[in-house]
PDB file of N, CA and C in Angstrom:
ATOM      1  N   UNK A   1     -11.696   1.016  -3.910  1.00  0.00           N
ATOM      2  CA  UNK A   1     -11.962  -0.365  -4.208  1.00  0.00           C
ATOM      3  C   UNK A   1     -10.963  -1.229  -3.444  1.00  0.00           C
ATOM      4  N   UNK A   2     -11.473  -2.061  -2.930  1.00  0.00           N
ATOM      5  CA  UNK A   2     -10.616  -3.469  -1.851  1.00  0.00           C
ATOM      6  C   UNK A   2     -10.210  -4.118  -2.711  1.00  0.00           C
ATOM      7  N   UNK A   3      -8.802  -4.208  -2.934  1.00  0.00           N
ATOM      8  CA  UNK A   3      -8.071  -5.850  -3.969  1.00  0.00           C
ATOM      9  C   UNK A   3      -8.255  -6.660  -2.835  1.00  0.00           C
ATOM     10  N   UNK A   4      -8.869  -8.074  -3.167  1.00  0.00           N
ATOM     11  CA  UNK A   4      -9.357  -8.871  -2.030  1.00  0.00           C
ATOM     12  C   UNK A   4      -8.030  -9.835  -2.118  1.00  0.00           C
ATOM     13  N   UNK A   5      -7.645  -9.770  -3.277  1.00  0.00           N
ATOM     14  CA  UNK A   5      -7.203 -11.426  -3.674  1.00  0.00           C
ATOM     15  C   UNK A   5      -5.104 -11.196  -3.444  1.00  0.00           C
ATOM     16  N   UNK A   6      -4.660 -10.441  -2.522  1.00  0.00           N
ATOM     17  CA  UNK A   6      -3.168  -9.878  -2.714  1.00  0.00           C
ATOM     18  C   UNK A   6      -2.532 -10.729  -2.471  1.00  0.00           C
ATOM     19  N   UNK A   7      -3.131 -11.965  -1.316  1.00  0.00           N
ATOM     20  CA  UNK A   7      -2.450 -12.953  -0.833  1.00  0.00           C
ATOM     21  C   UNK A   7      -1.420 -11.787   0.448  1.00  0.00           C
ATOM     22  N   UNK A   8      -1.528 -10.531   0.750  1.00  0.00           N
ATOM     23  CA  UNK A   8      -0.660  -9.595   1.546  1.00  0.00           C
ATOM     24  C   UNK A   8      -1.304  -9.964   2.984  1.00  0.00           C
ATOM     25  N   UNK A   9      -2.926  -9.950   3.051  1.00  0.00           N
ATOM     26  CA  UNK A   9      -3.554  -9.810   4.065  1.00  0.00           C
ATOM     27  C   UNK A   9      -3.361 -10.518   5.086  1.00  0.00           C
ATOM     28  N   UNK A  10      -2.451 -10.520   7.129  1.00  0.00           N
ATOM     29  CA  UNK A  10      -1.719 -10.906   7.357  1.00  0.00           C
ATOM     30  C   UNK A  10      -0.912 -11.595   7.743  1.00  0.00           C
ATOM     31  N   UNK A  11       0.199 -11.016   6.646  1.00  0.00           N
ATOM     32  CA  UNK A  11       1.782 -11.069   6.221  1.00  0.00           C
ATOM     33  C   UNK A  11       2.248 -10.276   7.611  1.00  0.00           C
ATOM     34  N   UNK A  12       3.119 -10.732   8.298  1.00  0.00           N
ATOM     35  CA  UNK A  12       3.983  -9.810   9.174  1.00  0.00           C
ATOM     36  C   UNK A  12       5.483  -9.230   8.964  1.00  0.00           C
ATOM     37  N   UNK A  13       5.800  -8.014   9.315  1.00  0.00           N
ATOM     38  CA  UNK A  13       6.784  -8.198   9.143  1.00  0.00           C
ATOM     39  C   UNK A  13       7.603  -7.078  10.370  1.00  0.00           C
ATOM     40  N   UNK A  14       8.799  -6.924  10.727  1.00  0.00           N
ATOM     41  CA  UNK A  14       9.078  -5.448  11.758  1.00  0.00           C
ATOM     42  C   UNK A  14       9.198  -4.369  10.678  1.00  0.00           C
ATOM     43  N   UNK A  15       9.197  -3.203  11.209  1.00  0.00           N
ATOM     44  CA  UNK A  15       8.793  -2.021  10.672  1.00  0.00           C
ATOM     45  C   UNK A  15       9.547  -1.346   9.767  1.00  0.00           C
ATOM     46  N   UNK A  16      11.126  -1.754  10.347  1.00  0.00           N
ATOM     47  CA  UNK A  16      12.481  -1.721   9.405  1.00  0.00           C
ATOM     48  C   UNK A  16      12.526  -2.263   8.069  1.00  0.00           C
ATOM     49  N   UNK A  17      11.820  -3.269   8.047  1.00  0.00           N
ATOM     50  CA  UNK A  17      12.153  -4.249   7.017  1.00  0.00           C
ATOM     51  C   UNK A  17      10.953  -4.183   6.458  1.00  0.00           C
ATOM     52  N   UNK A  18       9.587  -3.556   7.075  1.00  0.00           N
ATOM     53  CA  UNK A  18       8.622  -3.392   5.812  1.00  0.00           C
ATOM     54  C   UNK A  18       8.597  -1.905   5.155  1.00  0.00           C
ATOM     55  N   UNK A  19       9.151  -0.676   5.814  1.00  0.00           N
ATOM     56  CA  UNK A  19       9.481   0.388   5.286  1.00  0.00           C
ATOM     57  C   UNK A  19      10.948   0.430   4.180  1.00  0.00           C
ATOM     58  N   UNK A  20      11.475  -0.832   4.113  1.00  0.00           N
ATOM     59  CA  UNK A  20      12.525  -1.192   3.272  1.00  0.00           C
ATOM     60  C   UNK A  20      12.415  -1.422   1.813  1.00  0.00           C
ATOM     61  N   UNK A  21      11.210  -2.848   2.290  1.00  0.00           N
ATOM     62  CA  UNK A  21      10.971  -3.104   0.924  1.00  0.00           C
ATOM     63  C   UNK A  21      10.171  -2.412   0.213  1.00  0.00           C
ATOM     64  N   UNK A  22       9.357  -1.541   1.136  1.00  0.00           N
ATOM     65  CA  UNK A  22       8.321  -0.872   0.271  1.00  0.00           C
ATOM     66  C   UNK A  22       8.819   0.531  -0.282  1.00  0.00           C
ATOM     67  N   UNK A  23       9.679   1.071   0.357  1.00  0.00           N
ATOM     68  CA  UNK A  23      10.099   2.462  -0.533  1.00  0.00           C
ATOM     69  C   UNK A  23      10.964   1.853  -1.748  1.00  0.00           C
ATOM     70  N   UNK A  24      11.881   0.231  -1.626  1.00  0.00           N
ATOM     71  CA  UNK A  24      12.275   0.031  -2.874  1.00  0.00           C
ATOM     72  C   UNK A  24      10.734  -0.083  -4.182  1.00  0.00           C
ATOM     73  N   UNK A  25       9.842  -0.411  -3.698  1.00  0.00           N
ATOM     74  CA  UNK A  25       8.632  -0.111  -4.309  1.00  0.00           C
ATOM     75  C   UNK A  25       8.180   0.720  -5.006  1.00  0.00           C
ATOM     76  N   UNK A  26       8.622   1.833  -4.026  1.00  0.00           N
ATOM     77  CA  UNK A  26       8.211   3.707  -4.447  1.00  0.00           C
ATOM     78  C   UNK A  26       6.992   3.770  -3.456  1.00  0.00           C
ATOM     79  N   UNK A  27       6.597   3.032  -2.649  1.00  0.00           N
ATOM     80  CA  UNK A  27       5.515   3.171  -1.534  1.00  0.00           C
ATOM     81  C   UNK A  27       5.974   4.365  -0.706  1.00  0.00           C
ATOM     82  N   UNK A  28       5.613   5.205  -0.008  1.00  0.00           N
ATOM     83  CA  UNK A  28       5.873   5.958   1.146  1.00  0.00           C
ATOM     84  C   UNK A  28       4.752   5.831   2.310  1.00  0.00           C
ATOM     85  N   UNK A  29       5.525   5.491   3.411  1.00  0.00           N
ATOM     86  CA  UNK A  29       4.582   5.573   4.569  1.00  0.00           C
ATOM     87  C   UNK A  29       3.800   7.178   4.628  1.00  0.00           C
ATOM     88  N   UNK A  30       2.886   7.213   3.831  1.00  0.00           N
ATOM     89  CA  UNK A  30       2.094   8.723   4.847  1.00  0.00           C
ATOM     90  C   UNK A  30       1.745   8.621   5.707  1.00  0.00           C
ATOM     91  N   UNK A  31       0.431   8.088   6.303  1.00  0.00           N
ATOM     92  CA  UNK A  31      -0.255   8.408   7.290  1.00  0.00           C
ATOM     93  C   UNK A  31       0.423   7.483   8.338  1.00  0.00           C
ATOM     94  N   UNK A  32       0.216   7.826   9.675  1.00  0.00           N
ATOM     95  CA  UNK A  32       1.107   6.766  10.705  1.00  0.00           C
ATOM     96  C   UNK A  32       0.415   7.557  12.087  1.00  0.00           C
ATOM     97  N   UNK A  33       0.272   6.722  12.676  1.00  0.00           N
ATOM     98  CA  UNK A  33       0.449   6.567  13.859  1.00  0.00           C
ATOM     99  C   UNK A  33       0.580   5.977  15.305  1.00  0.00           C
ATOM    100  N   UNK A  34       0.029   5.360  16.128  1.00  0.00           N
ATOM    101  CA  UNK A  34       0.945   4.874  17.323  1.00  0.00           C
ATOM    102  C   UNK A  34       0.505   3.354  17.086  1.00  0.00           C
ATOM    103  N   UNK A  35      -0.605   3.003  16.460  1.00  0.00           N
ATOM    104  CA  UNK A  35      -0.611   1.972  16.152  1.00  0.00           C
ATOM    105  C   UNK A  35      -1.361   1.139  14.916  1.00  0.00           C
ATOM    106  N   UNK A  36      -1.212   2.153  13.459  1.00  0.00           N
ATOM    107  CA  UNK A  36      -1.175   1.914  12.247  1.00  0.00           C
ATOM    108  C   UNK A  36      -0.380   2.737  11.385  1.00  0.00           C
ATOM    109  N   UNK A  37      -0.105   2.135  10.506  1.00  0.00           N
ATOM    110  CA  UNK A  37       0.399   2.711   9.313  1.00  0.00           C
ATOM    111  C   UNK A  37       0.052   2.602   7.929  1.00  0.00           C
ATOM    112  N   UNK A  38      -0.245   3.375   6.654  1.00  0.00           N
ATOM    113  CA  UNK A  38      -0.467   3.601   5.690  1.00  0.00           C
ATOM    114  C   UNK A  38       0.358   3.667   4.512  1.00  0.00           C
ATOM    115  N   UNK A  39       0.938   3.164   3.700  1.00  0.00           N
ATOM    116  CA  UNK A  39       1.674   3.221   2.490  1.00  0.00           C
ATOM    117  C   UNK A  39       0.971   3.375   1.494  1.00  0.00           C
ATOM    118  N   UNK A  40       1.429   4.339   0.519  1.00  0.00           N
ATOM    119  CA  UNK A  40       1.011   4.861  -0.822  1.00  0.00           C
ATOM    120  C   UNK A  40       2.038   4.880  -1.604  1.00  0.00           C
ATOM    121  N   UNK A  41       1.037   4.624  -3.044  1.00  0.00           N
ATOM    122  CA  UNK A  41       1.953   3.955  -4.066  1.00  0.00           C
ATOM    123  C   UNK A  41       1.044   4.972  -5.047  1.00  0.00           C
ATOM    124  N   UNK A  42       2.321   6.540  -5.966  1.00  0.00           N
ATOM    125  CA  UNK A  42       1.252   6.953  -6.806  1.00  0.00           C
ATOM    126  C   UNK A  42       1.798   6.360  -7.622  1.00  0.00           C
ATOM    127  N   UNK A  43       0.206   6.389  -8.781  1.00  0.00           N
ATOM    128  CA  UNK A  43       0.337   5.704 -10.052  1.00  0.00           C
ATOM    129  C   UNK A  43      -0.600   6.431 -10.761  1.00  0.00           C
ATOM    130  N   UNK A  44       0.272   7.255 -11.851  1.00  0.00           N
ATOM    131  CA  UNK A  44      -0.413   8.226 -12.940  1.00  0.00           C
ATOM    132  C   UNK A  44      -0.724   7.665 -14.170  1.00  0.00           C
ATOM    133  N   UNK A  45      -1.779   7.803 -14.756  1.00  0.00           N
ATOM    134  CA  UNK A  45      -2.106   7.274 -15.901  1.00  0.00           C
ATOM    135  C   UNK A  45      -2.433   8.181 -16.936  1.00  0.00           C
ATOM    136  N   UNK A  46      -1.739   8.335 -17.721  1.00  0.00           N
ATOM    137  CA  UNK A  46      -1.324   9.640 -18.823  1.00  0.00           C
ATOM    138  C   UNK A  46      -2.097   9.775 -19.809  1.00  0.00           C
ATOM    139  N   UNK A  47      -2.987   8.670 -19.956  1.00  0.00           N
ATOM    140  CA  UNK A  47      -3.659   8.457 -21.539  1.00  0.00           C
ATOM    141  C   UNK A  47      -5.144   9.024 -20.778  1.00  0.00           C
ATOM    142  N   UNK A  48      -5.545   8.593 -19.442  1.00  0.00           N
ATOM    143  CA  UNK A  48      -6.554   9.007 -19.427  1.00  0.00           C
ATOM    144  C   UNK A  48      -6.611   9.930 -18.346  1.00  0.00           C
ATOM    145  N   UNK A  49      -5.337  10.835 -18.216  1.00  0.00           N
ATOM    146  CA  UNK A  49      -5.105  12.369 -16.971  1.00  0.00           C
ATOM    147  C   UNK A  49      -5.565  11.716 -15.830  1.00  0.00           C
ATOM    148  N   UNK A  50      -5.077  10.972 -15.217  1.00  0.00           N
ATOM    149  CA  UNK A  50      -5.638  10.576 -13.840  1.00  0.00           C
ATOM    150  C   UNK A  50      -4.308   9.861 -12.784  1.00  0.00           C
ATOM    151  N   UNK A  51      -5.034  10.347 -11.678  1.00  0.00           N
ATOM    152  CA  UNK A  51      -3.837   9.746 -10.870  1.00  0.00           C
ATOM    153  C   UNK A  51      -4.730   8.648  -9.669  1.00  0.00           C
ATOM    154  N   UNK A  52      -4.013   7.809  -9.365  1.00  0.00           N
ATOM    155  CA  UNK A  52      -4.451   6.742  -8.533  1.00  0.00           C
ATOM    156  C   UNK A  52      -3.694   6.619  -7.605  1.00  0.00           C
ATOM    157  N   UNK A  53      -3.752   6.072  -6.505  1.00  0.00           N
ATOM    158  CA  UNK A  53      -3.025   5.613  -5.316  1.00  0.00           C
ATOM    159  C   UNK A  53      -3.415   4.448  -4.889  1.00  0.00           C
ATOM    160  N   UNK A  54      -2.465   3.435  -4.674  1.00  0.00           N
ATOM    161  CA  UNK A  54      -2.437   2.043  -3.840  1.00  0.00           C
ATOM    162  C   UNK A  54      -2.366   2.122  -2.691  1.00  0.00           C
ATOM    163  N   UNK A  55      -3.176   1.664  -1.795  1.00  0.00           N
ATOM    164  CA  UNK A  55      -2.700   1.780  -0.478  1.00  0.00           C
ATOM    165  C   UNK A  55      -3.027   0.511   0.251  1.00  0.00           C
ATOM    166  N   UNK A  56      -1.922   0.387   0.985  1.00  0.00           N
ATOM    167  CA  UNK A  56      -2.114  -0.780   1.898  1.00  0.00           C
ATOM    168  C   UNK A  56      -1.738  -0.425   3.535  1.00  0.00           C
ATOM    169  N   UNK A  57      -2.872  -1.116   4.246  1.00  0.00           N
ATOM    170  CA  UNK A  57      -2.754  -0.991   6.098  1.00  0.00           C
ATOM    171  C   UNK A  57      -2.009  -1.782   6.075  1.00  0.00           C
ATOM    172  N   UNK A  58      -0.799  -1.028   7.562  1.00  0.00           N
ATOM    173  CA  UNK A  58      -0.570  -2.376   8.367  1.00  0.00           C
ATOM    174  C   UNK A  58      -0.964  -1.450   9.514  1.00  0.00           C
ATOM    175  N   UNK A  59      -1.562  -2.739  10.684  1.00  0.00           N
ATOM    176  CA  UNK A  59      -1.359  -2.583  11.978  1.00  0.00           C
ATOM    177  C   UNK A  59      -0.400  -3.159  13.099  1.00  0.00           C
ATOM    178  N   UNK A  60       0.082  -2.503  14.122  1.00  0.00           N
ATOM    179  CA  UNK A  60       0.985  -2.703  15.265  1.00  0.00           C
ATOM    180  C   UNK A  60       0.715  -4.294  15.708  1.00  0.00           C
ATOM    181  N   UNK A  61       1.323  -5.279  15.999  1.00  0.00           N
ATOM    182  CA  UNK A  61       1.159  -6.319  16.222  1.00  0.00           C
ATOM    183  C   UNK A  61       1.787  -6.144  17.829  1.00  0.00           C
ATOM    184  N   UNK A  62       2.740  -5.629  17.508  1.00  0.00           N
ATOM    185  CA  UNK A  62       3.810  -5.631  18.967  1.00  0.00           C
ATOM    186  C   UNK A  62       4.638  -4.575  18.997  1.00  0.00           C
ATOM    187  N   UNK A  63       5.009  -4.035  20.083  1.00  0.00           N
ATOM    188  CA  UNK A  63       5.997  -3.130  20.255  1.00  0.00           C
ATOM    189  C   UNK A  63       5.423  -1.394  19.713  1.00  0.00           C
ATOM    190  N   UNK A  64       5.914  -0.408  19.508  1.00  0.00           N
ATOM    191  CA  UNK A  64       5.700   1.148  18.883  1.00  0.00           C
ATOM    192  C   UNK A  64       6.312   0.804  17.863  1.00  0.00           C
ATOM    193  N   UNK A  65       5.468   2.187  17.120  1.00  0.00           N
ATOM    194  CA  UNK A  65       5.501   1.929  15.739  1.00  0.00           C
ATOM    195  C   UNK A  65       6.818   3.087  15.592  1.00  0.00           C
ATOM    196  N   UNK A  66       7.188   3.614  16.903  1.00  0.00           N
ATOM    197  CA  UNK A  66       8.069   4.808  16.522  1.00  0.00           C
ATOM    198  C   UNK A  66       9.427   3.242  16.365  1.00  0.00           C
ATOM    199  N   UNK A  67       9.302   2.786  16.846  1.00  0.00           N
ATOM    200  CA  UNK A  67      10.807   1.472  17.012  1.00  0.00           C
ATOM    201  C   UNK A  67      10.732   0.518  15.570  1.00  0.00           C
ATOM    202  N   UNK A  68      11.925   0.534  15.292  1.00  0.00           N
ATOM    203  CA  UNK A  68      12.103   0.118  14.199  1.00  0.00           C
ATOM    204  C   UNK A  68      12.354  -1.895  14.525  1.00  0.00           C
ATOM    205  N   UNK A  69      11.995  -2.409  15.270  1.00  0.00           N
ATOM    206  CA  UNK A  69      11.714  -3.392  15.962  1.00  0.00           C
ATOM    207  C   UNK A  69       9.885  -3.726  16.225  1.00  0.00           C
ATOM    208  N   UNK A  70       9.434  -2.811  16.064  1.00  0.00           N
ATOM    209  CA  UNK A  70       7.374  -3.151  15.827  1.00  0.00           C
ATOM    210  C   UNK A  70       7.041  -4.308  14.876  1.00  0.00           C
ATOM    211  N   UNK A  71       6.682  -5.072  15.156  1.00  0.00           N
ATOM    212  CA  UNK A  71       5.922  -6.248  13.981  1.00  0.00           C
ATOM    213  C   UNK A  71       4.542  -5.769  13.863  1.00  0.00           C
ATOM    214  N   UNK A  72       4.967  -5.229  12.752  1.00  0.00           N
ATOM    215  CA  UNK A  72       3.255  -5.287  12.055  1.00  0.00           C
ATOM    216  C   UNK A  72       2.806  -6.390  11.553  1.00  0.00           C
ATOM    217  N   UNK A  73       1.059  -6.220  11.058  1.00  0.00           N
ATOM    218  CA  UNK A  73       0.498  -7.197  10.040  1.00  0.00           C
ATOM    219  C   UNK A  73       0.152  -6.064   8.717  1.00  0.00           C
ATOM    220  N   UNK A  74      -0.389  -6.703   7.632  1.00  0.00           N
ATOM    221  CA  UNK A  74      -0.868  -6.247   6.916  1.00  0.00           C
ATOM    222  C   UNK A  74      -2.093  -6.251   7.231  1.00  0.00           C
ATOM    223  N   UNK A  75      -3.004  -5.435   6.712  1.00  0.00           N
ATOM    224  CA  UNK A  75      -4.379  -5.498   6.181  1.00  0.00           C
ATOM    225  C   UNK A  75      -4.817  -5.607   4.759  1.00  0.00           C
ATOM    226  N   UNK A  76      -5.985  -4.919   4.293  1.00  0.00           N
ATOM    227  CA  UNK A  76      -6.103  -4.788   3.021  1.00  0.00           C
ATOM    228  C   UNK A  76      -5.523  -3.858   2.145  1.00  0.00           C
ATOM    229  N   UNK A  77      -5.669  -3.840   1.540  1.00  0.00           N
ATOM    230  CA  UNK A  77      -4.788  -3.419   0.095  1.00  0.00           C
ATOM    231  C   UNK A  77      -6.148  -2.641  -0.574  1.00  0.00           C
ATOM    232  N   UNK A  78      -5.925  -1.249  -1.179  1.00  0.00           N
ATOM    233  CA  UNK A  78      -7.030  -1.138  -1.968  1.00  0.00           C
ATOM    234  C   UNK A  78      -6.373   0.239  -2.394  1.00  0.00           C
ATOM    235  N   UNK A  79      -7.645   0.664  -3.502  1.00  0.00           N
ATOM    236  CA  UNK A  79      -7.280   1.563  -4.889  1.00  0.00           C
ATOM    237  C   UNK A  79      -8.134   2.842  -5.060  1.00  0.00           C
ATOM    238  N   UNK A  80      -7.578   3.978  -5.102  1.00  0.00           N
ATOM    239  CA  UNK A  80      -8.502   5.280  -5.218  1.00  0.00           C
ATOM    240  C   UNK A  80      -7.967   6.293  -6.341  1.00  0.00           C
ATOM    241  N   UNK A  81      -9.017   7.083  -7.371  1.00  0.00           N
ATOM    242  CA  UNK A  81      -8.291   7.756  -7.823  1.00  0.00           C
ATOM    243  C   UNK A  81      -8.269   9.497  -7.417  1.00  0.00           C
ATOM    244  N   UNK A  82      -7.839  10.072  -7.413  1.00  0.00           N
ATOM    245  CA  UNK A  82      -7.635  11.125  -6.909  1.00  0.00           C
ATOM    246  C   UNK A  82      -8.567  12.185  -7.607  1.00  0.00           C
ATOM    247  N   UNK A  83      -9.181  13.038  -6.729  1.00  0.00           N
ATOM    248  CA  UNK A  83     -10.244  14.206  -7.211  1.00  0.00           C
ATOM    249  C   UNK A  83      -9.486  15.184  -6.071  1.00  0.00           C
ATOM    250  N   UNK A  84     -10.289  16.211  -7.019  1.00  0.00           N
ATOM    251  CA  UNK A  84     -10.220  18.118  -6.836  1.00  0.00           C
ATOM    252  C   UNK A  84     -10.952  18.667  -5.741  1.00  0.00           C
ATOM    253  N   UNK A  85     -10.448  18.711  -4.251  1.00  0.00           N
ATOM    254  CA  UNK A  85      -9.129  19.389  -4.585  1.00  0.00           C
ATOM    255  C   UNK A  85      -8.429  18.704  -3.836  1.00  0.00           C
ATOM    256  N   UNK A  86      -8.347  18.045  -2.915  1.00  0.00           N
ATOM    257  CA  UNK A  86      -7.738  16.563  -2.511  1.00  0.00           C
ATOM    258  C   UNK A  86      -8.832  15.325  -2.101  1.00  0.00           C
ATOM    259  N   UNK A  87      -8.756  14.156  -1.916  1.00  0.00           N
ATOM    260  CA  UNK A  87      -9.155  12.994  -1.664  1.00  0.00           C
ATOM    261  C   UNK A  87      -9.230  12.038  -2.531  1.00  0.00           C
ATOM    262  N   UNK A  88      -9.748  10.976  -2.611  1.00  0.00           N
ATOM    263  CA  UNK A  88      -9.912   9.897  -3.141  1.00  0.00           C
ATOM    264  C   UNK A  88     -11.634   9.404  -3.103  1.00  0.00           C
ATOM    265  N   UNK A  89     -11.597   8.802  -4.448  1.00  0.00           N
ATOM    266  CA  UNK A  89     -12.875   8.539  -4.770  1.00  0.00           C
ATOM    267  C   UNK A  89     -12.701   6.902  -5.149  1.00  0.00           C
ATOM    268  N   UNK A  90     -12.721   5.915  -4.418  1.00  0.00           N
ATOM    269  CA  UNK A  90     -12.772   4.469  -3.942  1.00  0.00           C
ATOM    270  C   UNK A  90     -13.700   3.636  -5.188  1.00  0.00           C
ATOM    271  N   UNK A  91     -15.059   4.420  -5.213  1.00  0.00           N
ATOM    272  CA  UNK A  91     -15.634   3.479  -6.437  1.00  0.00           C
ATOM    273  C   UNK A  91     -15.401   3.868  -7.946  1.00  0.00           C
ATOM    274  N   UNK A  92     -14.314   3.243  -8.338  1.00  0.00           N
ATOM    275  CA  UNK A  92     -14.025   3.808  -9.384  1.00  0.00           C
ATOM    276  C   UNK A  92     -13.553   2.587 -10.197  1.00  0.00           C
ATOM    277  N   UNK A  93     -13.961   2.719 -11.350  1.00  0.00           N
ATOM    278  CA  UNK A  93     -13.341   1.621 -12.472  1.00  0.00           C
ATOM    279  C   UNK A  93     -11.628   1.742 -12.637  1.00  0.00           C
ATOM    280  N   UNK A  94     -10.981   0.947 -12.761  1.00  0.00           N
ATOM    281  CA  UNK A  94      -9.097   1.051 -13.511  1.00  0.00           C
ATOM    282  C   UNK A  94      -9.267   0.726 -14.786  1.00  0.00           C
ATOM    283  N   UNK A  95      -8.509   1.198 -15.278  1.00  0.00           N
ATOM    284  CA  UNK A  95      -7.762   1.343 -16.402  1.00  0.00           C
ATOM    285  C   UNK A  95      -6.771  -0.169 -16.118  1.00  0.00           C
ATOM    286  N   UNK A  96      -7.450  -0.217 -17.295  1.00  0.00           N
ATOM    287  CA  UNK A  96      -6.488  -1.718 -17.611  1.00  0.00           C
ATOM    288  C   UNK A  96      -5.108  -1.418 -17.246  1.00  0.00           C
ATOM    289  N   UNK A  97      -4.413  -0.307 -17.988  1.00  0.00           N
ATOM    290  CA  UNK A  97      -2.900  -0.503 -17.201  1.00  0.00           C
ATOM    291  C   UNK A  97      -2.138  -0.017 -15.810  1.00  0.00           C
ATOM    292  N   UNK A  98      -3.391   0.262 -15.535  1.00  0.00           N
ATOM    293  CA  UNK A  98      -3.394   1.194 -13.850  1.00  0.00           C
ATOM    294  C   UNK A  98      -3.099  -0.448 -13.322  1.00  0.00           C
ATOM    295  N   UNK A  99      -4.507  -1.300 -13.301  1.00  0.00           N
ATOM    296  CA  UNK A  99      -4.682  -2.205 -12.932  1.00  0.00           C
ATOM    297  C   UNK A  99      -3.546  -3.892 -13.047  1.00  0.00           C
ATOM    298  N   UNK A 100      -2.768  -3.772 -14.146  1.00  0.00           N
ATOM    299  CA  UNK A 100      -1.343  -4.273 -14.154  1.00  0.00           C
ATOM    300  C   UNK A 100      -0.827  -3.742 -13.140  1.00  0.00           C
ATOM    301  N   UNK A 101       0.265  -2.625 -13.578  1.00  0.00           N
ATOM    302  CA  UNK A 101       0.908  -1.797 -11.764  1.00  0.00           C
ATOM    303  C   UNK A 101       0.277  -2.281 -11.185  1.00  0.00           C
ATOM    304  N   UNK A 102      -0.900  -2.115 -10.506  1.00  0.00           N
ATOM    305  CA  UNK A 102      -1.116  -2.731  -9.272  1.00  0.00           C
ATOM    306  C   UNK A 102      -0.801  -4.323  -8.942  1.00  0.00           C
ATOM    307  N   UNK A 103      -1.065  -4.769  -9.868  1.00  0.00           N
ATOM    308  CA  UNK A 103      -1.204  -6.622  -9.771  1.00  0.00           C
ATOM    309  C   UNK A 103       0.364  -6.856  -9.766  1.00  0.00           C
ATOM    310  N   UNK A 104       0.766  -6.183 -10.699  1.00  0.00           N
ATOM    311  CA  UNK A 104       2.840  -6.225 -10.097  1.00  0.00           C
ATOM    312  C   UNK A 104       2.999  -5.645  -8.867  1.00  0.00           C
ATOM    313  N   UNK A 105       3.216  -4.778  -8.153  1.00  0.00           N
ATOM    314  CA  UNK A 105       3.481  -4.375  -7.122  1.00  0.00           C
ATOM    315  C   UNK A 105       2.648  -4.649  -6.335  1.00  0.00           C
ATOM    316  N   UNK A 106       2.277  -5.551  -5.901  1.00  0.00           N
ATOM    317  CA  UNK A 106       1.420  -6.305  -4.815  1.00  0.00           C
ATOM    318  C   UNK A 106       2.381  -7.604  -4.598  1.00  0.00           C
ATOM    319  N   UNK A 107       2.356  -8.119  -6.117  1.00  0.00           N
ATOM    320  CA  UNK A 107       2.695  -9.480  -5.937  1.00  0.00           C
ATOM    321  C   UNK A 107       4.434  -8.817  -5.744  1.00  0.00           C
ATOM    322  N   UNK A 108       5.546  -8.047  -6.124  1.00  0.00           N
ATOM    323  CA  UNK A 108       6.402  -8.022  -6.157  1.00  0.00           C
ATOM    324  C   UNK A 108       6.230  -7.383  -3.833  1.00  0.00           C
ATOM    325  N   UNK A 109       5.701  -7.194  -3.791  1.00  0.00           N
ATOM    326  CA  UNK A 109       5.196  -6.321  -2.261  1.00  0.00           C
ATOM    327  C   UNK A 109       5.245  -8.139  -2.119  1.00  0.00           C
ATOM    328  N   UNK A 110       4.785  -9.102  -1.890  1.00  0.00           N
ATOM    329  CA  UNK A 110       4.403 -10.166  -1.180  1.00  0.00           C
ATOM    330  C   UNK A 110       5.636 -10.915  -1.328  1.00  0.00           C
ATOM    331  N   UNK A 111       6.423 -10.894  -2.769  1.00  0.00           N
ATOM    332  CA  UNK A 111       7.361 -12.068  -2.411  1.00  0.00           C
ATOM    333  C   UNK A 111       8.473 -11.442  -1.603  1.00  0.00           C
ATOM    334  N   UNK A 112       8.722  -9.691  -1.692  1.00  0.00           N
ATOM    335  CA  UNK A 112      10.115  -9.351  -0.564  1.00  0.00           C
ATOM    336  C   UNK A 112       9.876  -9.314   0.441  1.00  0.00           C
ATOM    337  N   UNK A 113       8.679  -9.023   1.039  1.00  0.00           N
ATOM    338  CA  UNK A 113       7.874 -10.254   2.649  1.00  0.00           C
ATOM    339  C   UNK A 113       8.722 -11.072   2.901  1.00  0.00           C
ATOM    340  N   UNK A 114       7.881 -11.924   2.027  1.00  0.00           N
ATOM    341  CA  UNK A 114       8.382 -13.916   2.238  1.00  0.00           C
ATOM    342  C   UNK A 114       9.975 -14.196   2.233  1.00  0.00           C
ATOM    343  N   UNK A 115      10.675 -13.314   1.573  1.00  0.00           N
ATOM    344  CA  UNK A 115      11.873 -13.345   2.052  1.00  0.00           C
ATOM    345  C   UNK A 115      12.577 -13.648   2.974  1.00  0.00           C
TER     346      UNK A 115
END
């Protein structure tokens, strides 16, 4: 599912300083390469055994993404919960408190940006 409304979509920032704020997040860059990158945010939800992941694009604006000097943008932001025996399944309802976490760590993701 696409969160349309993050206000993230792009936000620039260099690569140093968006792999900064986002592991203070608990984001980890997984997927990457020469000119995108992927951050994931897990988020387990205990009451109803499920795990979810946030993920938000950025793409290369300027420079390699291996240089910690690259300005990315953001893209979209969106939500999957995890099935057997790996992937993500996109059309899926949240859980009301899945769906908090997310709406905090988006907006807490946008104001250490604007910084």
């Amino acid at each position: 599912m696409i969160i349309e409304t993050t206000g993230l979509k792009g936000l620039k920032s260099d690569l140093a300083h968006l792999d900064e704020v986002t592991s203070k997040l608990g984001f980890v860059r997984w997927q990457w390469e020469y000119t995108r990158a992927t951050y994931d945010l897990k988020i387990e939800d205990k009451s109803g055994k499920a795990v979810y992941f946030l993920r938000v694009n950025a793409r290369v604006e300027s420079g390699k993404l291996e240089s910690p000097y690259a300005v990315l943008y953001l893209e979209d932001a969106y939500v999957g919960r995890e099935t057997f025996p790996h992937g993500l399944d996109y059309n899926v309802t949240l859980p009301d408190s899945v769906n908090k976490i997310i709406q905090q760590k988006l907006s807490q993701l946008k104001q250490l940006l604007a910084e």
